[in-house]
C-alpha atoms as a PDB file:
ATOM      1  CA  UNK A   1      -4.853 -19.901  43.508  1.00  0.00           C
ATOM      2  CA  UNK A   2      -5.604 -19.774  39.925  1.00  0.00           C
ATOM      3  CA  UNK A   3      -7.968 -22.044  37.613  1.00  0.00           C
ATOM      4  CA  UNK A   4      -5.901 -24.152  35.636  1.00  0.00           C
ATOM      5  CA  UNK A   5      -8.750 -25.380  33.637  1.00  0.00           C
ATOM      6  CA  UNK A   6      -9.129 -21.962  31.709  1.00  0.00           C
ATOM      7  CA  UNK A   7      -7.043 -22.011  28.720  1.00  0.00           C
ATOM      8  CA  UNK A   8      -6.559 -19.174  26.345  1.00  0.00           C
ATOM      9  CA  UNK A   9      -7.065 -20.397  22.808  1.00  0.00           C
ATOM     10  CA  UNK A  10      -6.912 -16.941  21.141  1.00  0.00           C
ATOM     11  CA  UNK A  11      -3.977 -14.125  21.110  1.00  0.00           C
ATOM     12  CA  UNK A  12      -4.611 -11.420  23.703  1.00  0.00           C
ATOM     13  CA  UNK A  13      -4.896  -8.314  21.287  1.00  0.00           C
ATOM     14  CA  UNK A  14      -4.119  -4.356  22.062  1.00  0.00           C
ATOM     15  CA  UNK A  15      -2.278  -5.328  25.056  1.00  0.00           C
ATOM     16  CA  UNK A  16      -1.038  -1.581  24.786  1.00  0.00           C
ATOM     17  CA  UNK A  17      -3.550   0.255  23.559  1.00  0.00           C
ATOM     18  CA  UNK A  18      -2.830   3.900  21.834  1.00  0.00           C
ATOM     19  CA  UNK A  19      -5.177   6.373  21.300  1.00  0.00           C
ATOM     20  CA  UNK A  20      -5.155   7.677  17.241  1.00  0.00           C
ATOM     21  CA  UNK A  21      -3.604  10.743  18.150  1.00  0.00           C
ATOM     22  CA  UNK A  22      -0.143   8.971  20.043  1.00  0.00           C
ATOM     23  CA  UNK A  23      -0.219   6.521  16.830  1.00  0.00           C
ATOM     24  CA  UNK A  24      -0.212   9.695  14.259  1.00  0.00           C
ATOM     25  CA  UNK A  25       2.653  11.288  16.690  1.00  0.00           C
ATOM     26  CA  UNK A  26       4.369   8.135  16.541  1.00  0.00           C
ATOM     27  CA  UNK A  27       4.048   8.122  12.685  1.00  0.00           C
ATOM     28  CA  UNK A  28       5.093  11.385  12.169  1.00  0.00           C
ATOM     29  CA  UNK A  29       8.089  11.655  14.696  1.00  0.00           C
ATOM     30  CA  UNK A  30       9.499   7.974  12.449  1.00  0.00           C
ATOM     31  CA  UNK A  31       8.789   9.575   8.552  1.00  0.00           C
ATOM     32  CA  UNK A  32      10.485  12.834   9.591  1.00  0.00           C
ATOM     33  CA  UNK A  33      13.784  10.643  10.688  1.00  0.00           C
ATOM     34  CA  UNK A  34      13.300   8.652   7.590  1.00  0.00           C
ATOM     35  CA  UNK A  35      12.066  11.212   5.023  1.00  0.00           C
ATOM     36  CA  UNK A  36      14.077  14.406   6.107  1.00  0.00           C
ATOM     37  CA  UNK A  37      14.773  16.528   2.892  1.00  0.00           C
ATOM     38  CA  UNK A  38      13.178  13.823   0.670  1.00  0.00           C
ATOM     39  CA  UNK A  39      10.951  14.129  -2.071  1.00  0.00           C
ATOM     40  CA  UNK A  40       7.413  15.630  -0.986  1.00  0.00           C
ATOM     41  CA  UNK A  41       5.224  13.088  -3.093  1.00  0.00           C
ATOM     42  CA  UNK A  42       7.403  10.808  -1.923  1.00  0.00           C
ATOM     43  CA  UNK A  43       6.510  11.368   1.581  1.00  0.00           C
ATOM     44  CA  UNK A  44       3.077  12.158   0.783  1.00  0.00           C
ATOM     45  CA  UNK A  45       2.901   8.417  -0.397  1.00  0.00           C
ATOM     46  CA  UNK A  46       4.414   7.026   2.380  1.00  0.00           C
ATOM     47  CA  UNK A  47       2.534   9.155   4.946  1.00  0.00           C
ATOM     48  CA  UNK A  48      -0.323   7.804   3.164  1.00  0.00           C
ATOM     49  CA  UNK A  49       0.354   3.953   3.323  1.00  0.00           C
ATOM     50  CA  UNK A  50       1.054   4.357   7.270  1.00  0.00           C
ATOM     51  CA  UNK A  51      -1.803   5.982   7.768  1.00  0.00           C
ATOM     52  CA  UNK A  52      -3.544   3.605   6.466  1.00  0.00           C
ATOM     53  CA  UNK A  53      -1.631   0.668   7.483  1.00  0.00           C
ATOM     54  CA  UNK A  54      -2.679   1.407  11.044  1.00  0.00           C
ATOM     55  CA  UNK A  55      -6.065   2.534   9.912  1.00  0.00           C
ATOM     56  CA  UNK A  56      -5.916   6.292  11.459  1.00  0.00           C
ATOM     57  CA  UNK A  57      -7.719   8.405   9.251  1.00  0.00           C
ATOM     58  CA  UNK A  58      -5.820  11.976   8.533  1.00  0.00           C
ATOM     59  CA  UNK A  59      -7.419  14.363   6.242  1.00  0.00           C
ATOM     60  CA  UNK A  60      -5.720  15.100   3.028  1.00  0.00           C
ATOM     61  CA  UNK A  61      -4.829  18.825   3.732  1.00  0.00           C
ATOM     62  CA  UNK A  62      -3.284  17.536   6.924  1.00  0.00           C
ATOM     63  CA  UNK A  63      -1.412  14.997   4.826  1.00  0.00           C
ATOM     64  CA  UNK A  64      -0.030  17.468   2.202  1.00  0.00           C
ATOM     65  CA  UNK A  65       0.642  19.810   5.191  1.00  0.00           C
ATOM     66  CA  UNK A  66       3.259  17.096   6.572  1.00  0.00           C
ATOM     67  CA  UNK A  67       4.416  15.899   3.519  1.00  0.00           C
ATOM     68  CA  UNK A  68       5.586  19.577   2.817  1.00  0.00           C
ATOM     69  CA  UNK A  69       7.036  19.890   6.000  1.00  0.00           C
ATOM     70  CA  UNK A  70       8.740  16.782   6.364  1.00  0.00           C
ATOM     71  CA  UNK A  71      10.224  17.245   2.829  1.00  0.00           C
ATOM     72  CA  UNK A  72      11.459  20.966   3.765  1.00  0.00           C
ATOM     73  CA  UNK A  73      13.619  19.916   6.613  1.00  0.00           C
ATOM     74  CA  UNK A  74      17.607  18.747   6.588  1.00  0.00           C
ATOM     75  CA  UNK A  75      18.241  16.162   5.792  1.00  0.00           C
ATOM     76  CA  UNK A  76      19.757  13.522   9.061  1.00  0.00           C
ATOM     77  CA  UNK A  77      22.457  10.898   8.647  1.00  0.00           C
ATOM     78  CA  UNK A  78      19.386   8.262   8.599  1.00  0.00           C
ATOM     79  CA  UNK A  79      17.172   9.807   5.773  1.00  0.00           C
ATOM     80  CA  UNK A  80      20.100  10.507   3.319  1.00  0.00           C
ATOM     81  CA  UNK A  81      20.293   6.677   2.955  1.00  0.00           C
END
């Protein structure tokens, strides 16, 4: 039987909760299908925004690391657009 005088008045939040580490995989796996082959500021800066859009924090070395690599690899069908 449940309580039908208990209401929720308030959005249930992290309903599926990630730990930082899936969320930066996550991140990564999307900018290197996006960014392939582009420009590595370019994906620096967007590396950078995602980051922080999710609020993980990611060392800068790490970030340059990834922007390099993403940049260096072919471009896909998806990331030439």
């Amino acid at each position: 039987m449940t309580d039908d005088s208990v209401t929720q008045g308030e959005p249930v939040q992290d309903q599926h909760f990630q730990p930082d580490d899936a969320k930066a995989a996550g991140i990564l796996m999307q900018q290197e299908a996006d960014l392939a082959g582009h420009d590595e500021e370019h994906v620096l800066t967007a590396l950078r925004q995602r980051f922080t859009d999710i609020g993980v924090h990611i060392d800068e070395d790490s970030l340059h690391a990834h922007a390099h690599r993403i940049a260096s690899l072919s471009p896909n069908d998806f990331s030439k657009k």
